[in-house]
PDB file of N, CA and C in Angstrom:
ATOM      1  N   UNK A   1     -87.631  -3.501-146.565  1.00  0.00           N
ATOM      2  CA  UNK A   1     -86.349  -2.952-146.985  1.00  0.00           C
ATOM      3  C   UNK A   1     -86.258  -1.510-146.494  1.00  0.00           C
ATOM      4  N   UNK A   2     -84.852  -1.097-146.334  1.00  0.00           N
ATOM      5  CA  UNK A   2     -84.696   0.241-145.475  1.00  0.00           C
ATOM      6  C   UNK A   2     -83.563   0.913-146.319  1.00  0.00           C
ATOM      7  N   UNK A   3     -83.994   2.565-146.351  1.00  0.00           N
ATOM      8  CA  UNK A   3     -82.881   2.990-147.355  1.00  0.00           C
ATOM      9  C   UNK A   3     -82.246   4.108-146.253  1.00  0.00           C
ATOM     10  N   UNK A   4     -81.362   4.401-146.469  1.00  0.00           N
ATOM     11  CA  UNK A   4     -80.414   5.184-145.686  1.00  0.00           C
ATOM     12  C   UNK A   4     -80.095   6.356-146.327  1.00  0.00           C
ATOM     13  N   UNK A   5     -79.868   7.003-145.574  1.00  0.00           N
ATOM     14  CA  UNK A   5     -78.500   8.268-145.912  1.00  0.00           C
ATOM     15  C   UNK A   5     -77.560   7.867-146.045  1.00  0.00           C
ATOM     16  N   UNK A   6     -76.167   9.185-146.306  1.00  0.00           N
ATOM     17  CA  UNK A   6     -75.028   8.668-146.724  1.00  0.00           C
ATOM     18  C   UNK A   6     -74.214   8.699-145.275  1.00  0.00           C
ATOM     19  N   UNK A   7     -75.074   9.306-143.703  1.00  0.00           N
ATOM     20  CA  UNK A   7     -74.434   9.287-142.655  1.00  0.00           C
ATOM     21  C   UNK A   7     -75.159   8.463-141.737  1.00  0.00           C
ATOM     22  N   UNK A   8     -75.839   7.737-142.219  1.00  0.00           N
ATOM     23  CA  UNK A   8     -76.496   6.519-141.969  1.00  0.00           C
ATOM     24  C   UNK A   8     -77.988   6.237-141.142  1.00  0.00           C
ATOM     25  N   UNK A   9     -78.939   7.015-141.427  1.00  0.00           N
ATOM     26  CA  UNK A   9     -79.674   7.772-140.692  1.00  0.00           C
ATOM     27  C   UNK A   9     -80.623   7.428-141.667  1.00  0.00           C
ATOM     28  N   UNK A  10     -82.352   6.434-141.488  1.00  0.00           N
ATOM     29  CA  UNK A  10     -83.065   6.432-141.921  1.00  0.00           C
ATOM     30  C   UNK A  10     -83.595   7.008-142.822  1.00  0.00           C
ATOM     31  N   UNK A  11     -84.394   6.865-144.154  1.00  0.00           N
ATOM     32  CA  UNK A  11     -85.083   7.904-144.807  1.00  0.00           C
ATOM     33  C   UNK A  11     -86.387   7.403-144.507  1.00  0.00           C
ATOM     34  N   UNK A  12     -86.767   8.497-143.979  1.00  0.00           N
ATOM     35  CA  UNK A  12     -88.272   7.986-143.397  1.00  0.00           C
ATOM     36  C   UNK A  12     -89.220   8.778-143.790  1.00  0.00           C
ATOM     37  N   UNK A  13     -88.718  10.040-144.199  1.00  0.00           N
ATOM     38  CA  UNK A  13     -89.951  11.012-144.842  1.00  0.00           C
ATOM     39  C   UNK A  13     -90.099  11.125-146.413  1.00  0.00           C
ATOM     40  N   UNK A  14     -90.862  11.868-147.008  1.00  0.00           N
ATOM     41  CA  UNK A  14     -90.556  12.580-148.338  1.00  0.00           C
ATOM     42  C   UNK A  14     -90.983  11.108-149.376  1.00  0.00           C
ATOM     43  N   UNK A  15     -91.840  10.398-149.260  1.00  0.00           N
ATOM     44  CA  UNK A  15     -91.543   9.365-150.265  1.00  0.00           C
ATOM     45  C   UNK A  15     -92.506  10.054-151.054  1.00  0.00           C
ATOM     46  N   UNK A  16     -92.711   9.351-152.532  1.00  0.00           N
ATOM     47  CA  UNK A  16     -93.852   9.140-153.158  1.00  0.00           C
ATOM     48  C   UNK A  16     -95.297   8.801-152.571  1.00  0.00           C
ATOM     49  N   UNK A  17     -96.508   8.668-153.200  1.00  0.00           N
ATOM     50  CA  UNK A  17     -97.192   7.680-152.227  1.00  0.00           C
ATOM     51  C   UNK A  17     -96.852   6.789-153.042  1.00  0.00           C
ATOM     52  N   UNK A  18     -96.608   5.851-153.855  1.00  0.00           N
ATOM     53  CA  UNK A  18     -96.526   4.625-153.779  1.00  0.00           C
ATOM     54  C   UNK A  18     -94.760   3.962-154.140  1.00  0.00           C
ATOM     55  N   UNK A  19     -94.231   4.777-153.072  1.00  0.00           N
ATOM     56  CA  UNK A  19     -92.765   4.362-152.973  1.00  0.00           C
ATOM     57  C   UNK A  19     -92.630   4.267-151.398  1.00  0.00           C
ATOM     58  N   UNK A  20     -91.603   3.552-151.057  1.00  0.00           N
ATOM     59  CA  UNK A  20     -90.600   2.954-151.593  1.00  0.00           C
ATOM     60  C   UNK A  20     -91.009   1.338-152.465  1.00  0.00           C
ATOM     61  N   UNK A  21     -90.841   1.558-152.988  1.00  0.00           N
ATOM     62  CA  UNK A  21     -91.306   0.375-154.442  1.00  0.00           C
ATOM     63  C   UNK A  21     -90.352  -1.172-153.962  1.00  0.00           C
ATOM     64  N   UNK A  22     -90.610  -2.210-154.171  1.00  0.00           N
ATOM     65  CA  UNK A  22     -90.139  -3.503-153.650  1.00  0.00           C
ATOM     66  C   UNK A  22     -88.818  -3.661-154.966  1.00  0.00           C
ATOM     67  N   UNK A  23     -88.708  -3.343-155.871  1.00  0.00           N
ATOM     68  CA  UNK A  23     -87.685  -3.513-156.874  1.00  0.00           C
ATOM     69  C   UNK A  23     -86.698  -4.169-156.248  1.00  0.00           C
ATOM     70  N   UNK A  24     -86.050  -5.574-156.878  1.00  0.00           N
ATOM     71  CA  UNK A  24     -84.928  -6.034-155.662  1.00  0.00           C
ATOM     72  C   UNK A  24     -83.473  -5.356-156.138  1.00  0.00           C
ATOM     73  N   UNK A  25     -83.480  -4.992-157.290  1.00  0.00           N
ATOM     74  CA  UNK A  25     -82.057  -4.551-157.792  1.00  0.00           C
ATOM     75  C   UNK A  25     -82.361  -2.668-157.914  1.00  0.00           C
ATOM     76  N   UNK A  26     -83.158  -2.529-157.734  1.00  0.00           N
ATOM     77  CA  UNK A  26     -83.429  -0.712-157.233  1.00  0.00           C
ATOM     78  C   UNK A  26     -82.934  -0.588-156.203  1.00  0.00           C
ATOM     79  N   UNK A  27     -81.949   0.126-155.223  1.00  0.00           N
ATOM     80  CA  UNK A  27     -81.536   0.538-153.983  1.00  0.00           C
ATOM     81  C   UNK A  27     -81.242   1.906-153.846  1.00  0.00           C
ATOM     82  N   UNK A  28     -81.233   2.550-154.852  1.00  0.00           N
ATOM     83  CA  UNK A  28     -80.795   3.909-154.531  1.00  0.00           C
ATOM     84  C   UNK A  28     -82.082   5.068-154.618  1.00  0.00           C
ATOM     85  N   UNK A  29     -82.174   6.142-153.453  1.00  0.00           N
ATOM     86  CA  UNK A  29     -83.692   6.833-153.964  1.00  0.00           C
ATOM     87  C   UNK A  29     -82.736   8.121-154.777  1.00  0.00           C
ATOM     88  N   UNK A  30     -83.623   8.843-155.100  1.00  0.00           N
ATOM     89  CA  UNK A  30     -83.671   9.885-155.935  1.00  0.00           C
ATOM     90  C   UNK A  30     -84.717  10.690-155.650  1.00  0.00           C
ATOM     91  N   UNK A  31     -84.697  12.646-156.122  1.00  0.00           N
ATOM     92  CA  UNK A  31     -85.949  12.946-155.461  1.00  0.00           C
ATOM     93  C   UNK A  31     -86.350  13.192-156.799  1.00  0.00           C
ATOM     94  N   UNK A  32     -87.689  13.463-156.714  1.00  0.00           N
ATOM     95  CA  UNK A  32     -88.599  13.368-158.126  1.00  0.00           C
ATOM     96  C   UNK A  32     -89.455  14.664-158.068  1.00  0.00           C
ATOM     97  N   UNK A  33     -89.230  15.667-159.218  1.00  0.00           N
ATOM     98  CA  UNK A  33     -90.615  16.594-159.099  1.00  0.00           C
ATOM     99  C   UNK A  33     -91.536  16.565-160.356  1.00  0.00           C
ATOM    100  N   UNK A  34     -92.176  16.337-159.752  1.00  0.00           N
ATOM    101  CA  UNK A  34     -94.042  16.069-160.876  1.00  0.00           C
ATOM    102  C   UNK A  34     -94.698  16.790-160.330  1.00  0.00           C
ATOM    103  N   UNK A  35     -95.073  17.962-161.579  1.00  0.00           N
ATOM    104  CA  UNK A  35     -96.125  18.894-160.732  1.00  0.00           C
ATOM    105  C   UNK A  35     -96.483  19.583-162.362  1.00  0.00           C
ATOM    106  N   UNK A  36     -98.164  19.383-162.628  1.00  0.00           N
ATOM    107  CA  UNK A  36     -98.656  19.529-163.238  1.00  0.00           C
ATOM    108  C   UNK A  36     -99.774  20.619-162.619  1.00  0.00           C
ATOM    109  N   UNK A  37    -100.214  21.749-163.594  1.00  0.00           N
ATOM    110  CA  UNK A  37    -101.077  22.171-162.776  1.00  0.00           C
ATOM    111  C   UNK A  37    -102.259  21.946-162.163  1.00  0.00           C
ATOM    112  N   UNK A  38    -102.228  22.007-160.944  1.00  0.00           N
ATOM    113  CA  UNK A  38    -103.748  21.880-159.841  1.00  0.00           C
ATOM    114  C   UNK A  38    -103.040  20.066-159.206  1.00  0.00           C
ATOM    115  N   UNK A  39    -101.586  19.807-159.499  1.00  0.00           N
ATOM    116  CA  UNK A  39    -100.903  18.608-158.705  1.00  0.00           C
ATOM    117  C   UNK A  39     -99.714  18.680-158.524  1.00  0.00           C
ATOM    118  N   UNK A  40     -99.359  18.020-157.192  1.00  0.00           N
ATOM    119  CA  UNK A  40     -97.666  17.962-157.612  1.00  0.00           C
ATOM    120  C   UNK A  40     -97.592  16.531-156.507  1.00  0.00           C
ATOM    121  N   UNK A  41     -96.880  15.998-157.229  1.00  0.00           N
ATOM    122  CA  UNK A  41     -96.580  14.310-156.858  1.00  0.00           C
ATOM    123  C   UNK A  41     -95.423  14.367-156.440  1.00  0.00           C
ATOM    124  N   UNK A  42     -94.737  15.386-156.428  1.00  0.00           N
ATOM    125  CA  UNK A  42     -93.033  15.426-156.235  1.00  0.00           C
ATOM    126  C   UNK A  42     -92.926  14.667-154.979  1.00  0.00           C
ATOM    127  N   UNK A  43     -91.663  13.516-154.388  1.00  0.00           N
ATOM    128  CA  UNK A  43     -91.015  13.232-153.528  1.00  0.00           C
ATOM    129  C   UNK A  43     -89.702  12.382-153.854  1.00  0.00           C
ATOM    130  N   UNK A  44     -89.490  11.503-153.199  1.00  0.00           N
ATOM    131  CA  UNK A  44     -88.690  10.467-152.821  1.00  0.00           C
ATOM    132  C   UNK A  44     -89.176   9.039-153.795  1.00  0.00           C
ATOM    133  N   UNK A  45     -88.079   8.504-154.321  1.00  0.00           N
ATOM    134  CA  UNK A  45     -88.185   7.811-155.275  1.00  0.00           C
ATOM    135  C   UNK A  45     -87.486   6.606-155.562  1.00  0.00           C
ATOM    136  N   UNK A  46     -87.792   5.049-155.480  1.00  0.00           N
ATOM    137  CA  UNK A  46     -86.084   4.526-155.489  1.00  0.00           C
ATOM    138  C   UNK A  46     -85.809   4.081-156.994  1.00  0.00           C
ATOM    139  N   UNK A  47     -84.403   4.124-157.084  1.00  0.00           N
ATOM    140  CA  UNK A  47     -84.338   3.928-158.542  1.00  0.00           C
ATOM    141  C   UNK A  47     -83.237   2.882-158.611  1.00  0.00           C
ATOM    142  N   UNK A  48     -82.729   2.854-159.886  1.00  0.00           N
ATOM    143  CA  UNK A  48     -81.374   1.826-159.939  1.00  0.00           C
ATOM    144  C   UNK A  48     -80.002   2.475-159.285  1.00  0.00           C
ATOM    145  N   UNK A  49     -79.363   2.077-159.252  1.00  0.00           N
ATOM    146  CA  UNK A  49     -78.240   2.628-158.904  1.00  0.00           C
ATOM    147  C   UNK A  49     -77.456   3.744-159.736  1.00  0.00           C
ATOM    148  N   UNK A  50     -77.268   3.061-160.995  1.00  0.00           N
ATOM    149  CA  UNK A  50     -76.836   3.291-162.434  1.00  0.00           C
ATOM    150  C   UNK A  50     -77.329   4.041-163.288  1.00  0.00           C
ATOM    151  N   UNK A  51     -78.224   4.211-162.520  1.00  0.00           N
ATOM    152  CA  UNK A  51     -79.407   5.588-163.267  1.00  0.00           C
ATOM    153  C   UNK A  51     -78.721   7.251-163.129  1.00  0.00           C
ATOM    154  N   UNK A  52     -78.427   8.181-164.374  1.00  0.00           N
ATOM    155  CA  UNK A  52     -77.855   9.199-163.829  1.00  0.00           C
ATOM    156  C   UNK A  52     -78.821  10.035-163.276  1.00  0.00           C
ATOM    157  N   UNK A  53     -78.762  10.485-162.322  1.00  0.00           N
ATOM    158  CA  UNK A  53     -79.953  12.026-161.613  1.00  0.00           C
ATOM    159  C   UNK A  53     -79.299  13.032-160.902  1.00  0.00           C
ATOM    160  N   UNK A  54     -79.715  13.876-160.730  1.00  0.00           N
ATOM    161  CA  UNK A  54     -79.191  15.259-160.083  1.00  0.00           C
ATOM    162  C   UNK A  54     -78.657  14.699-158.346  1.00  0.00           C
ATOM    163  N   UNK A  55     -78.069  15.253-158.346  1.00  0.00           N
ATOM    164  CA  UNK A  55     -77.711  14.840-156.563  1.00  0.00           C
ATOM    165  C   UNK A  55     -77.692  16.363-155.550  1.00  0.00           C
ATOM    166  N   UNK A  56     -77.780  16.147-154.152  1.00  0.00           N
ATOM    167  CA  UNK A  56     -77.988  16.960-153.465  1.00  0.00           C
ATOM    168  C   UNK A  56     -77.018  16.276-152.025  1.00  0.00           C
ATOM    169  N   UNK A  57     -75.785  17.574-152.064  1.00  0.00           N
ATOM    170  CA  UNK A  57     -75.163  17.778-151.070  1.00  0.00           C
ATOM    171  C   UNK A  57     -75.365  18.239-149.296  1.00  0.00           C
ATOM    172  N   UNK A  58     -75.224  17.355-148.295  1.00  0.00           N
ATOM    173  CA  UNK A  58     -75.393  18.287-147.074  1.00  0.00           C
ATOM    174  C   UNK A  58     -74.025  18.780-146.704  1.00  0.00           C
ATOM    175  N   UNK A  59     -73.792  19.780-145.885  1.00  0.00           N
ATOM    176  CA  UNK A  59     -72.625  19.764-144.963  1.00  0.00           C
ATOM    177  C   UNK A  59     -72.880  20.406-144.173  1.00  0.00           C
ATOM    178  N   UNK A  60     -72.638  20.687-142.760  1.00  0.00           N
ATOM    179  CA  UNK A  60     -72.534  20.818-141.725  1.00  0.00           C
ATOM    180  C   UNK A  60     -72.460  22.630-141.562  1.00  0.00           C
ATOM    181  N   UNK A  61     -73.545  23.056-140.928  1.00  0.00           N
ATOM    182  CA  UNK A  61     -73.447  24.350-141.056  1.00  0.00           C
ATOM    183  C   UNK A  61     -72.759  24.932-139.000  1.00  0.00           C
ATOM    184  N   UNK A  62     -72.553  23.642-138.674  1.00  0.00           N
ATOM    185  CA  UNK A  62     -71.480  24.186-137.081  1.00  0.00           C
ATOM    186  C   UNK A  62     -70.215  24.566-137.698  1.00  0.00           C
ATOM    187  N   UNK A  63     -69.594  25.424-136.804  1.00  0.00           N
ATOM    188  CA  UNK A  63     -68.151  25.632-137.020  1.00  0.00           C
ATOM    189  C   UNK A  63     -67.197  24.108-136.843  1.00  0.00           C
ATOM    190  N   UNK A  64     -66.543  24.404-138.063  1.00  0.00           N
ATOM    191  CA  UNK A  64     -65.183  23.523-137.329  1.00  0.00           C
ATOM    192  C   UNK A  64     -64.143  23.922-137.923  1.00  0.00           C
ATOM    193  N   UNK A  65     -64.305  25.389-136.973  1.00  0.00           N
ATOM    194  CA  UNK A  65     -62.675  25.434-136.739  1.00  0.00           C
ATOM    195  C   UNK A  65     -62.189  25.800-135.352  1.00  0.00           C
ATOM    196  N   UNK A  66     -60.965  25.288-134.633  1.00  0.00           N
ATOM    197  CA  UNK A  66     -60.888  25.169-133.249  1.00  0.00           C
ATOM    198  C   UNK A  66     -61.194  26.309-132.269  1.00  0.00           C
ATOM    199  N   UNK A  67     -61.521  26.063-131.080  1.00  0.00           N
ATOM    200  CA  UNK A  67     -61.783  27.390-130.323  1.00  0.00           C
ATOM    201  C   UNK A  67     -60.319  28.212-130.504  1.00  0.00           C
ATOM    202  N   UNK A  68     -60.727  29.887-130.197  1.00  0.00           N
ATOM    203  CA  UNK A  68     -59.395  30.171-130.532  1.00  0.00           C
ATOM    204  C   UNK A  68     -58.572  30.515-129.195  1.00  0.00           C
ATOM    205  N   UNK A  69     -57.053  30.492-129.694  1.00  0.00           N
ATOM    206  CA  UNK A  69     -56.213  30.079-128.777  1.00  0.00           C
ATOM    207  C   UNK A  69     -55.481  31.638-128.772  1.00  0.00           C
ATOM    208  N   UNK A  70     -55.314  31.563-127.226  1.00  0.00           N
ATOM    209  CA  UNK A  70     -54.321  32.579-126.878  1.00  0.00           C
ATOM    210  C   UNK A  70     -52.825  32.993-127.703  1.00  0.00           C
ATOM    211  N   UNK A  71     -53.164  33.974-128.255  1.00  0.00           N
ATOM    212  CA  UNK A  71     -51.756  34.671-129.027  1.00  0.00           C
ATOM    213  C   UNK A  71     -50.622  35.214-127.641  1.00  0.00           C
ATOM    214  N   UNK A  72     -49.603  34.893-127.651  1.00  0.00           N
ATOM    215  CA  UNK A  72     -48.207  35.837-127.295  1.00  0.00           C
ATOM    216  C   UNK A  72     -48.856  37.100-126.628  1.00  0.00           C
ATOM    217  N   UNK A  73     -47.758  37.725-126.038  1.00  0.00           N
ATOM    218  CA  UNK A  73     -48.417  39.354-125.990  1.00  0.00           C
ATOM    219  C   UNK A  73     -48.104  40.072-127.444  1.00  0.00           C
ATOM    220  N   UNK A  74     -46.781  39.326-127.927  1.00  0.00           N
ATOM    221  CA  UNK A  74     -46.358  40.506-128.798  1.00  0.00           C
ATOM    222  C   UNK A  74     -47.617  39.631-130.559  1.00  0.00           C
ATOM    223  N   UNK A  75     -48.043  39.204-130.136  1.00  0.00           N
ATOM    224  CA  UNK A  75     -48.700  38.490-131.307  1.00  0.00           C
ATOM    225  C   UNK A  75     -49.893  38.846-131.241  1.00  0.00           C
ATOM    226  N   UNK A  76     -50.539  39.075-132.553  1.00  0.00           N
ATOM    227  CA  UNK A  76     -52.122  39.564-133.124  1.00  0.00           C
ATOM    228  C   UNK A  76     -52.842  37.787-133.281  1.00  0.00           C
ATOM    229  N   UNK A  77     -53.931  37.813-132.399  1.00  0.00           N
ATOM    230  CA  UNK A  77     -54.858  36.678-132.710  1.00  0.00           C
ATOM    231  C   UNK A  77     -56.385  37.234-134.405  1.00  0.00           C
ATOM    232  N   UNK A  78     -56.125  36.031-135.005  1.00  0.00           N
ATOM    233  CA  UNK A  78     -56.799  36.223-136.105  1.00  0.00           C
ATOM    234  C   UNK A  78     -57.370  34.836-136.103  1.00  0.00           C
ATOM    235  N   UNK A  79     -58.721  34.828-137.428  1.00  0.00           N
ATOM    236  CA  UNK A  79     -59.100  33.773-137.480  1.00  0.00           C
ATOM    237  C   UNK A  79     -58.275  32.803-138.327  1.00  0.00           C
ATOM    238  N   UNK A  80     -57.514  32.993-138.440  1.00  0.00           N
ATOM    239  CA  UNK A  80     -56.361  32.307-139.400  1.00  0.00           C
ATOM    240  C   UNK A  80     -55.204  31.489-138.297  1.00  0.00           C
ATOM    241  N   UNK A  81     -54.658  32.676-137.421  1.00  0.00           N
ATOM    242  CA  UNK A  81     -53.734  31.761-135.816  1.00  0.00           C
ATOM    243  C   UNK A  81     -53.094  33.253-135.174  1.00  0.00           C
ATOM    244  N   UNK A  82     -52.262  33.171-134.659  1.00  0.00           N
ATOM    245  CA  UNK A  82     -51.947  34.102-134.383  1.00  0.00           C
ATOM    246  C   UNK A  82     -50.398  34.606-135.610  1.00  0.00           C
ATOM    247  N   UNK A  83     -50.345  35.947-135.467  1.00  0.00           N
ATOM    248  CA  UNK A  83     -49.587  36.522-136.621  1.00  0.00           C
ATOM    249  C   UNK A  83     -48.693  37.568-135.328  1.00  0.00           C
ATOM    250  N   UNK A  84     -47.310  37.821-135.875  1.00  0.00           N
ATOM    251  CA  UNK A  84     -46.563  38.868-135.716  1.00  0.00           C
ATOM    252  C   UNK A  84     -45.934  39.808-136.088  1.00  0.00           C
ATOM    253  N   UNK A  85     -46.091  41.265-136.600  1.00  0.00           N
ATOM    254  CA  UNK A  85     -45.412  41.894-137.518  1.00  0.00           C
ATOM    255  C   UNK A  85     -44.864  42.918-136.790  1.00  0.00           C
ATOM    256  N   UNK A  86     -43.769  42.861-137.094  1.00  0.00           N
ATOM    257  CA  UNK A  86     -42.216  43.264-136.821  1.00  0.00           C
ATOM    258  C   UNK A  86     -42.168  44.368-136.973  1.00  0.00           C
ATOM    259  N   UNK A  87     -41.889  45.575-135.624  1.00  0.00           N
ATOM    260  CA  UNK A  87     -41.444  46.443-136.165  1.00  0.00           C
ATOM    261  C   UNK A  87     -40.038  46.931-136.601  1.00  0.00           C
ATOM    262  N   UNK A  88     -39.310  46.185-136.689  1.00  0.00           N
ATOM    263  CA  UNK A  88     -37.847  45.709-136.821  1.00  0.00           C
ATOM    264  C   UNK A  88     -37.753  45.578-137.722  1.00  0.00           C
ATOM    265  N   UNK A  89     -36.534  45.854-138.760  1.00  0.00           N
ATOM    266  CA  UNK A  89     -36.358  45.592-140.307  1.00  0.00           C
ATOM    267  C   UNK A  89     -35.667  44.359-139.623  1.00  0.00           C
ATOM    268  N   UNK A  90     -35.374  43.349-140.540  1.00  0.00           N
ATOM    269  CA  UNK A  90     -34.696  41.819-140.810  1.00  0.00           C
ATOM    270  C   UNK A  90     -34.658  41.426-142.112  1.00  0.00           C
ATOM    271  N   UNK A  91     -33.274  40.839-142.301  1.00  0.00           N
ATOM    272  CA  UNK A  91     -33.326  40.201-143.659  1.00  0.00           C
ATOM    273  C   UNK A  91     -33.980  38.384-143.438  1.00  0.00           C
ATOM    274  N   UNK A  92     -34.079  37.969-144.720  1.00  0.00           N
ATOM    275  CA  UNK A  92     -35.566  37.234-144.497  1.00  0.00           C
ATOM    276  C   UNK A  92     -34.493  35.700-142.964  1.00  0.00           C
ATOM    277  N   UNK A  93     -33.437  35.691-143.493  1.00  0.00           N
ATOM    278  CA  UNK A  93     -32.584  34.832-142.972  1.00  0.00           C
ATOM    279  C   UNK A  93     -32.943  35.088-141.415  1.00  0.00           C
ATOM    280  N   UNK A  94     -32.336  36.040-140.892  1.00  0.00           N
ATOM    281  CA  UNK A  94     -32.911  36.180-139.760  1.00  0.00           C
ATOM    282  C   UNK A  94     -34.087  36.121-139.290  1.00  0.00           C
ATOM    283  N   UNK A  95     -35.126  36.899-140.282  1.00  0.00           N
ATOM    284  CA  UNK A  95     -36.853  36.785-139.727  1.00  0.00           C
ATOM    285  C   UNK A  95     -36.857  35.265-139.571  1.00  0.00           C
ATOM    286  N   UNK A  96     -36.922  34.312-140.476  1.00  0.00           N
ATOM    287  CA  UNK A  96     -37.107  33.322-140.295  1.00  0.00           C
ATOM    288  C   UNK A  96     -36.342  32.287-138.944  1.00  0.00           C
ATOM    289  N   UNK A  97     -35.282  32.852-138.798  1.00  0.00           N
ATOM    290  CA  UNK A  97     -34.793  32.535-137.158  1.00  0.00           C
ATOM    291  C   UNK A  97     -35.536  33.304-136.090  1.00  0.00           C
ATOM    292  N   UNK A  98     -35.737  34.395-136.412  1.00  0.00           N
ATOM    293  CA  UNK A  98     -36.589  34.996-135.418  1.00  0.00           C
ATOM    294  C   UNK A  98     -38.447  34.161-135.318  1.00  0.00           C
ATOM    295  N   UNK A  99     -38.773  34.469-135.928  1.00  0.00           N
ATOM    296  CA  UNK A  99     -39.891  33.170-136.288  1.00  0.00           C
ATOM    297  C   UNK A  99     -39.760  31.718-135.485  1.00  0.00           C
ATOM    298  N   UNK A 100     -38.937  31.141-135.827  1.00  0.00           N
ATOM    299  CA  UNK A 100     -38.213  29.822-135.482  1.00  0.00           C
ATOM    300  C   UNK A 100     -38.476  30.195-133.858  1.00  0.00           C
ATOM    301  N   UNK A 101     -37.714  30.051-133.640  1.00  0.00           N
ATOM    302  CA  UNK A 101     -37.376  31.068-132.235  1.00  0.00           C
ATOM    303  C   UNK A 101     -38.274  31.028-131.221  1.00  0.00           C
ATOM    304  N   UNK A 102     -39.238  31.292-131.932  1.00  0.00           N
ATOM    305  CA  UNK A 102     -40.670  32.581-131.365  1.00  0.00           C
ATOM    306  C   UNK A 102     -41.637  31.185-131.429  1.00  0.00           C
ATOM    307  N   UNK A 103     -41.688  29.945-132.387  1.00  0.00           N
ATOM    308  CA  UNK A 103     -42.476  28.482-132.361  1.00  0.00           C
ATOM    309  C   UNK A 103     -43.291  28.657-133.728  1.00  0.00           C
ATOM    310  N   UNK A 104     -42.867  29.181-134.430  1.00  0.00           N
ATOM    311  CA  UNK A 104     -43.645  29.950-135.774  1.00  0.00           C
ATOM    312  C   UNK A 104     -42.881  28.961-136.940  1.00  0.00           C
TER     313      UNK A 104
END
């Protein structure tokens, strides 16, 4: 029997030594710390499904957010998109046509 990740990718390290255990209705692991002094048994563990235990999140420490893109001349590039501030008074009616306008 083979247990997975949640991006589907073997668990092949970190067990117990005497896990992964044959249990046919156990499928889910869990990590386990046992550590008494002068031992520590801590690893990988499979348990029931239904069993509550602490959980542990990954996410992705690459960027994803898009390469950045050429601003206007009259436009400021930020990590947000590009921005334009006016040195022009406008009431909002117009800014917002001016905006419009401009692909904003």
């Amino acid at each position: 029997k083979t247990y997975k990740w949640l991006n589907g990718d073997e668990v092949t390290a970190g067990w117990r030594e005497d896990q992964p255990n044959t249990y046919k209705s156990w499928r889910c692991v869990a990590i386990m710390y046992y550590a008494w002094p002068g031992t520590d048994d801590s690893g990988l563990e499979v348990h029931r499904c239904k069993d509550y235990r602490r959980l542990i999140c990954q996410i992705s420490n690459t960027p994803t957010t898009p390469a950045p893109v050429e601003c206007p001349s009259v436009w400021e590039s930020t990590s947000l998109g590009c921005f334009h501030i006016s040195v022009d008074h406008k009431k909002w009616g117009e800014a917002q046509e001016w905006c419009e306008a401009h692909g904003s």
